[in-house]
N, C-alpha and C. Protein backbone atom coordinates (compact mmCIF):
# COMPACT_ATOMS: atom_id res chain seq x y z
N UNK A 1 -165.36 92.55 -119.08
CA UNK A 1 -165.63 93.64 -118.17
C UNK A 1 -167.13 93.68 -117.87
N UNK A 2 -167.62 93.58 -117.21
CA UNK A 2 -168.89 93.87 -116.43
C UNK A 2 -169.40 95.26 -116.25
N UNK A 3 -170.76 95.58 -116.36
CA UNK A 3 -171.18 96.99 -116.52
C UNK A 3 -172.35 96.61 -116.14
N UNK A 4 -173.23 97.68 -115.55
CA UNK A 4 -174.66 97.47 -114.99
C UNK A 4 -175.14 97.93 -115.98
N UNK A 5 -176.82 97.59 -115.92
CA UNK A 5 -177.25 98.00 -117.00
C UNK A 5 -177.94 99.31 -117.21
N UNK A 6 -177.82 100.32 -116.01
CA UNK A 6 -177.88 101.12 -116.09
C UNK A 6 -176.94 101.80 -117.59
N UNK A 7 -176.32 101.94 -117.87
CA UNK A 7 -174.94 102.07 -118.20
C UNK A 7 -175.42 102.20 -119.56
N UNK A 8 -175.91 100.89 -119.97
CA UNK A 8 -176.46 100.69 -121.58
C UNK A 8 -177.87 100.99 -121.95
N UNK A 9 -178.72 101.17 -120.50
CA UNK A 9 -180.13 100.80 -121.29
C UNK A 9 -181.13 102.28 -120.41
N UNK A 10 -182.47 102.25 -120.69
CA UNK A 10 -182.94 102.83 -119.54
C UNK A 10 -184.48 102.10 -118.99
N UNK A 11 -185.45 102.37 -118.13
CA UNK A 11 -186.53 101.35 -118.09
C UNK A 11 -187.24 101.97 -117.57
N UNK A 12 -188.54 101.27 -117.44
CA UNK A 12 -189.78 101.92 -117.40
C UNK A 12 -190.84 100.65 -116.87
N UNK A 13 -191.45 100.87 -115.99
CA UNK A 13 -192.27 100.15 -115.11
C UNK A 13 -193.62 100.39 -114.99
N UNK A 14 -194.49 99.32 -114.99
CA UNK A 14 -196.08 99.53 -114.59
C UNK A 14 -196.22 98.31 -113.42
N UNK A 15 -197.23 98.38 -112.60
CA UNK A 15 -197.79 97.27 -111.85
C UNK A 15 -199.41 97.27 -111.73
N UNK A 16 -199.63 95.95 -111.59
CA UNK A 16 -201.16 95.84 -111.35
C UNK A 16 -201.35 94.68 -110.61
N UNK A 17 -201.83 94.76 -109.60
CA UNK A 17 -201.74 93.88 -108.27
C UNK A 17 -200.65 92.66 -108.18
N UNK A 18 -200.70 91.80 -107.74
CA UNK A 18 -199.18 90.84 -108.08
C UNK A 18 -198.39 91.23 -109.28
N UNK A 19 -198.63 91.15 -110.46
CA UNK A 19 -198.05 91.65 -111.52
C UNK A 19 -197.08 92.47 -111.96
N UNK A 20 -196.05 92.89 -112.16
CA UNK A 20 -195.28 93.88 -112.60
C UNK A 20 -194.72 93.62 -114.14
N UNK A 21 -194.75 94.59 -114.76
CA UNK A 21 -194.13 94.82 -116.53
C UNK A 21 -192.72 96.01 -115.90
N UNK A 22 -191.29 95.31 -116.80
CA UNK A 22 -190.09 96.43 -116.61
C UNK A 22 -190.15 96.54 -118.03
N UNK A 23 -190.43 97.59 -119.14
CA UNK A 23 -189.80 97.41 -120.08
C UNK A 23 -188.47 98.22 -120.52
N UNK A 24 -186.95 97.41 -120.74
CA UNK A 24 -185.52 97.36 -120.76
C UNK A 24 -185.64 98.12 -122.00
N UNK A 25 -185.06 99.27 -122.55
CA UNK A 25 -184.60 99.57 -123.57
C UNK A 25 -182.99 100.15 -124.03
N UNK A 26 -182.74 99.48 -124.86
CA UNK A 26 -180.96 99.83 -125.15
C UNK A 26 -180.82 101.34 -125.35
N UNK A 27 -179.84 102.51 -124.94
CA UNK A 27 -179.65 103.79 -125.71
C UNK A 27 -179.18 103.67 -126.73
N UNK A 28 -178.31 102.96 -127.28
CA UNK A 28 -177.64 102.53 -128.64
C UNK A 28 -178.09 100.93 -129.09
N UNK A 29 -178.39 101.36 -130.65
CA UNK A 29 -179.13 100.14 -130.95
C UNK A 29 -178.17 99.17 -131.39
N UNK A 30 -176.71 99.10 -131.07
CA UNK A 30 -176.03 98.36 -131.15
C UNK A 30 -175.54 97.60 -129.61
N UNK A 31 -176.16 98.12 -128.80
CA UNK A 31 -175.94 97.16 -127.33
C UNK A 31 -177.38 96.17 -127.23
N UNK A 32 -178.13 96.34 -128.30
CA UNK A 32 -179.23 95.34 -127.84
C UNK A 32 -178.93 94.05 -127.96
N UNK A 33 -178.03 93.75 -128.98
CA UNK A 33 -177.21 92.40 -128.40
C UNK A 33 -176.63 91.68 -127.47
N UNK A 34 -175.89 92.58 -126.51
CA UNK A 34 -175.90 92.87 -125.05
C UNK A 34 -177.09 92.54 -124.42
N UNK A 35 -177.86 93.02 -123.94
CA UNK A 35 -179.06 92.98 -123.93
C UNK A 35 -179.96 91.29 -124.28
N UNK A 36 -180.14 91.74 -125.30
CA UNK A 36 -180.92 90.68 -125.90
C UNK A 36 -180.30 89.01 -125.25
N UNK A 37 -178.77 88.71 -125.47
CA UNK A 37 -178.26 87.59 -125.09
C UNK A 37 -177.49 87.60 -123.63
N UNK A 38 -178.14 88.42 -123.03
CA UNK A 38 -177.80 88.20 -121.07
C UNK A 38 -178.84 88.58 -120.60
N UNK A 39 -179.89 89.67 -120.52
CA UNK A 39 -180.69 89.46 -119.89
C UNK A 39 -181.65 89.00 -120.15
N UNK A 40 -181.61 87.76 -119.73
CA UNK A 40 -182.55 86.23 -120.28
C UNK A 40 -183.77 86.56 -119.01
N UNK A 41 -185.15 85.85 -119.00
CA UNK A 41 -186.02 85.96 -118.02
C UNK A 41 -185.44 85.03 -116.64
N UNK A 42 -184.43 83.99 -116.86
CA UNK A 42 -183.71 83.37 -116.11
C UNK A 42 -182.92 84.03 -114.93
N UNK A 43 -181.92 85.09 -115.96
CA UNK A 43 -181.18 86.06 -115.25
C UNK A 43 -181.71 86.99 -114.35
N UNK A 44 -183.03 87.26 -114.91
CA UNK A 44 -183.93 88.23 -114.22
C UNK A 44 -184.59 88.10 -113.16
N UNK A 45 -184.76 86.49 -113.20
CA UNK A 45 -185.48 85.46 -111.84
C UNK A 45 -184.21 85.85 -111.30
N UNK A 46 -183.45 85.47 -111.36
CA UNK A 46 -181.95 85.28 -110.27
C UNK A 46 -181.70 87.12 -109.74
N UNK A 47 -182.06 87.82 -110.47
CA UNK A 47 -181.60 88.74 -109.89
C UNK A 47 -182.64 89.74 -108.78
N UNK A 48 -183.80 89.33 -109.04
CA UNK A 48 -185.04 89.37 -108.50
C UNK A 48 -185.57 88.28 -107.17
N UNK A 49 -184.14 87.50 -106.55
CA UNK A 49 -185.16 86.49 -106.37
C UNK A 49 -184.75 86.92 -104.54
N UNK A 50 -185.71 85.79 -103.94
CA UNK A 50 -186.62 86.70 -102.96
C UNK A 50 -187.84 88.07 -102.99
N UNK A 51 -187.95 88.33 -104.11
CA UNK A 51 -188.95 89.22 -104.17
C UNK A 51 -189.81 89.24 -105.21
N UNK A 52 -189.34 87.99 -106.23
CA UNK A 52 -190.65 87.58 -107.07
C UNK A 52 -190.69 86.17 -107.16
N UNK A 53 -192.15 85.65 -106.90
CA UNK A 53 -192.30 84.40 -106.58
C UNK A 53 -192.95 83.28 -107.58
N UNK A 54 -193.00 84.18 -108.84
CA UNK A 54 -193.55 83.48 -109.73
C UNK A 54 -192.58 83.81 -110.89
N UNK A 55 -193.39 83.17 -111.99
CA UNK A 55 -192.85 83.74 -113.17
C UNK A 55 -192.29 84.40 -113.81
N UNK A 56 -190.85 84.84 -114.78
CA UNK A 56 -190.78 85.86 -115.05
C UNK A 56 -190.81 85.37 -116.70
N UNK A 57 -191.97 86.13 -117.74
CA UNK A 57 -191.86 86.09 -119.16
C UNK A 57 -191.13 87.43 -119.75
N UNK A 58 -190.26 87.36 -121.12
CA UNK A 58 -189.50 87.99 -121.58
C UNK A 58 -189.94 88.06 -122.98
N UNK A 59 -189.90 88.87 -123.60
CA UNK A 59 -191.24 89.58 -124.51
C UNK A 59 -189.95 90.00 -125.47
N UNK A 60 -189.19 90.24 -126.75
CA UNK A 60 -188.53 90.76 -127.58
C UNK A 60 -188.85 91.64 -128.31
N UNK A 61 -188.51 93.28 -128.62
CA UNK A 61 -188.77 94.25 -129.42
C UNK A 61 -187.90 94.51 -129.85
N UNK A 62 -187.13 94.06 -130.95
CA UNK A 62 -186.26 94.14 -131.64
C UNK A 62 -186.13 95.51 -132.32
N UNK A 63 -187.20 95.66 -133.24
CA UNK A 63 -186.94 97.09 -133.41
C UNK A 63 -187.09 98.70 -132.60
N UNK A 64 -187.49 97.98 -131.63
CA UNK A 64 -187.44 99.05 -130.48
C UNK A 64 -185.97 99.10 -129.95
N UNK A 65 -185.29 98.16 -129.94
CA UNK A 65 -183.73 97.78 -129.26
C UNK A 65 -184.74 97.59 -127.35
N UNK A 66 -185.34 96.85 -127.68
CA UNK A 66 -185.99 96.39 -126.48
C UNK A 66 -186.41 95.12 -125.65
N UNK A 67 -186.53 94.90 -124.64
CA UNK A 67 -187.04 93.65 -124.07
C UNK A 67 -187.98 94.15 -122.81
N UNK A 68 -189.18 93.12 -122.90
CA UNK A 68 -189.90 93.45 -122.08
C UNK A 68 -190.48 92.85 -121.35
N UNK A 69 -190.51 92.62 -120.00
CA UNK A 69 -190.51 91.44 -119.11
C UNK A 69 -191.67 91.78 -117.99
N UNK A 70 -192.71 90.61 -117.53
CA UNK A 70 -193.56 90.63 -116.57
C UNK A 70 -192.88 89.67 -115.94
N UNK A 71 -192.97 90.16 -114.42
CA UNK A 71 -192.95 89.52 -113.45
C UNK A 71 -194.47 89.18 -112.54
N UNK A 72 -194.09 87.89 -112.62
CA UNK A 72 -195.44 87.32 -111.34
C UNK A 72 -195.26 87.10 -109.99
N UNK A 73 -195.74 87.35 -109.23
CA UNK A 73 -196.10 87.14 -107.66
C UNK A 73 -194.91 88.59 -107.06
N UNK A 74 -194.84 89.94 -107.54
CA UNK A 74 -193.91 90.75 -106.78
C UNK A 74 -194.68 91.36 -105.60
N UNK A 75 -195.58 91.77 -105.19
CA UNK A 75 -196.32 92.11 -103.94
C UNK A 75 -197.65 91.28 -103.56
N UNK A 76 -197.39 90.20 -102.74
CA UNK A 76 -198.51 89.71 -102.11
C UNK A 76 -199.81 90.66 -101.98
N UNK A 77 -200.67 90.48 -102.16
CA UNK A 77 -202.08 91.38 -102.33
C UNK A 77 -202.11 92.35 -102.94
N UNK A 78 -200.85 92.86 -103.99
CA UNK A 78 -200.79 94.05 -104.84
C UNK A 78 -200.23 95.55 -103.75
N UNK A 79 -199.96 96.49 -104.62
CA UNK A 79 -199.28 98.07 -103.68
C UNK A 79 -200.14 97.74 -102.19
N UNK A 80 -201.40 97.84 -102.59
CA UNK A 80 -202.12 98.61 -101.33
C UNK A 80 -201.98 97.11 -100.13
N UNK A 81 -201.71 96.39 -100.42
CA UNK A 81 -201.49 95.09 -99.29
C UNK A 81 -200.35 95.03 -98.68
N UNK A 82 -198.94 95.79 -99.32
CA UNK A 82 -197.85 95.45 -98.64
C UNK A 82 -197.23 96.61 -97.65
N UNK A 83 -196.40 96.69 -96.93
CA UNK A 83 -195.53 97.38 -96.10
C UNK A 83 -194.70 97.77 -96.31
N UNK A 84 -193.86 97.82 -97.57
CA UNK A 84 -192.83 98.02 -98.48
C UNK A 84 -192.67 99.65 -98.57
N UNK A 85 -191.84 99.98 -98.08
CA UNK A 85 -191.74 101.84 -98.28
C UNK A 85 -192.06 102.70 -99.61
N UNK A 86 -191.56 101.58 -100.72
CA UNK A 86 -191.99 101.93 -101.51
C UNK A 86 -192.04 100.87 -102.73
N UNK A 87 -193.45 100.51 -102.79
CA UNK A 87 -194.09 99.70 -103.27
C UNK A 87 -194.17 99.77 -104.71
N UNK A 88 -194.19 100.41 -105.41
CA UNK A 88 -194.61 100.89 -107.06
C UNK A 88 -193.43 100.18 -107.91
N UNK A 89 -193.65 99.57 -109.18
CA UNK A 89 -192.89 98.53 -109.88
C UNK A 89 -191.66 100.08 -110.07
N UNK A 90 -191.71 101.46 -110.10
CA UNK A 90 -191.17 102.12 -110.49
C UNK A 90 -189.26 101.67 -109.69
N UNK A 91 -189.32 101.01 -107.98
CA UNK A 91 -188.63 101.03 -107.16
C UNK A 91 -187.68 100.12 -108.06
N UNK A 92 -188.57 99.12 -108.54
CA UNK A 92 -187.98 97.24 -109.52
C UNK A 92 -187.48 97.72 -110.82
N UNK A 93 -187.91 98.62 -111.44
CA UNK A 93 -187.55 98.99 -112.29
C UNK A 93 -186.12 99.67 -112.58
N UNK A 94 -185.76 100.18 -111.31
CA UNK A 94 -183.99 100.74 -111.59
C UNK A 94 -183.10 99.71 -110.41
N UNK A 95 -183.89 98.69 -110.02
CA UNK A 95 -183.19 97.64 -109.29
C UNK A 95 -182.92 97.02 -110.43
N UNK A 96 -183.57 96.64 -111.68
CA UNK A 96 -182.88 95.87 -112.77
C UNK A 96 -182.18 96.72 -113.63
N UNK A 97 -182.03 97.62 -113.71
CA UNK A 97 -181.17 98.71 -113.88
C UNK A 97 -179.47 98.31 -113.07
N UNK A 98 -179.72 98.18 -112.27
CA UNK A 98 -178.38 97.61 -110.99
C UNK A 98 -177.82 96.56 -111.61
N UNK A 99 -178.43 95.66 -112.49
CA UNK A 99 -178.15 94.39 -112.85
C UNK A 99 -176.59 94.12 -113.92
N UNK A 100 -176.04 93.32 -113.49
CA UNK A 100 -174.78 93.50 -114.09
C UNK A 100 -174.87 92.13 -114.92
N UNK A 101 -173.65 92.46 -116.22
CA UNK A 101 -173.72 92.02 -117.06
C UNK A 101 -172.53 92.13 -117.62
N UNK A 102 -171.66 91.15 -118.81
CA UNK A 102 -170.39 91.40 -119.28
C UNK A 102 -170.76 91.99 -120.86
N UNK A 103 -170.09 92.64 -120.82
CA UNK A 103 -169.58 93.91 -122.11
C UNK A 103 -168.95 93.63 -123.06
């Protein structure tokens, strides 16, 4: 069965010019397994793609029931360069929230 990850986790976003940090945290520290073994930085490229053009690294906080991921190249010249209605990693942050996953 498939579930977004809204569902299991909640997140939290910063940006600093190209750059964006989502950090994923489980509500129950028994879905971080969930977690931990699907949303790979791979999965995260794929689910991101067209809108990040670089890198994505994936960071493990285990005892947080957490994962924490930068993305590279998400706004050409950073917030204040793009046309994007709404620009702030806060928008990316419940778009990987959207992200589906099996249960």
């Amino acid at each position: 069965m498939k579930v977004k990850l809204y569902e299991l986790a909640h997140a939290r976003a910063g940006d600093k010019g190209e750059v964006l940090n989502i950090a994923l945290f489980a509500y129950r520290p028994e879905d971080y397994p969930l977690l931990e073994g699907q949303v790979t930085a791979e999965a995260v490229q794929r689910h991101f793609q067209g809108i990040v053009s670089g890198p994505v690294l994936r960071y493990e906080l285990p005892l947080l029931h957490g994962l924490n991921f930068v993305l590279h190249g998400t706004r050409p010249g950073g917030v204040g360069a793009t046309l994007d209605l709404d620009p702030h990693g806060k928008s990316l942050s419940w778009a990987l929230l959207e992200m589906e996953i099996e249960s």
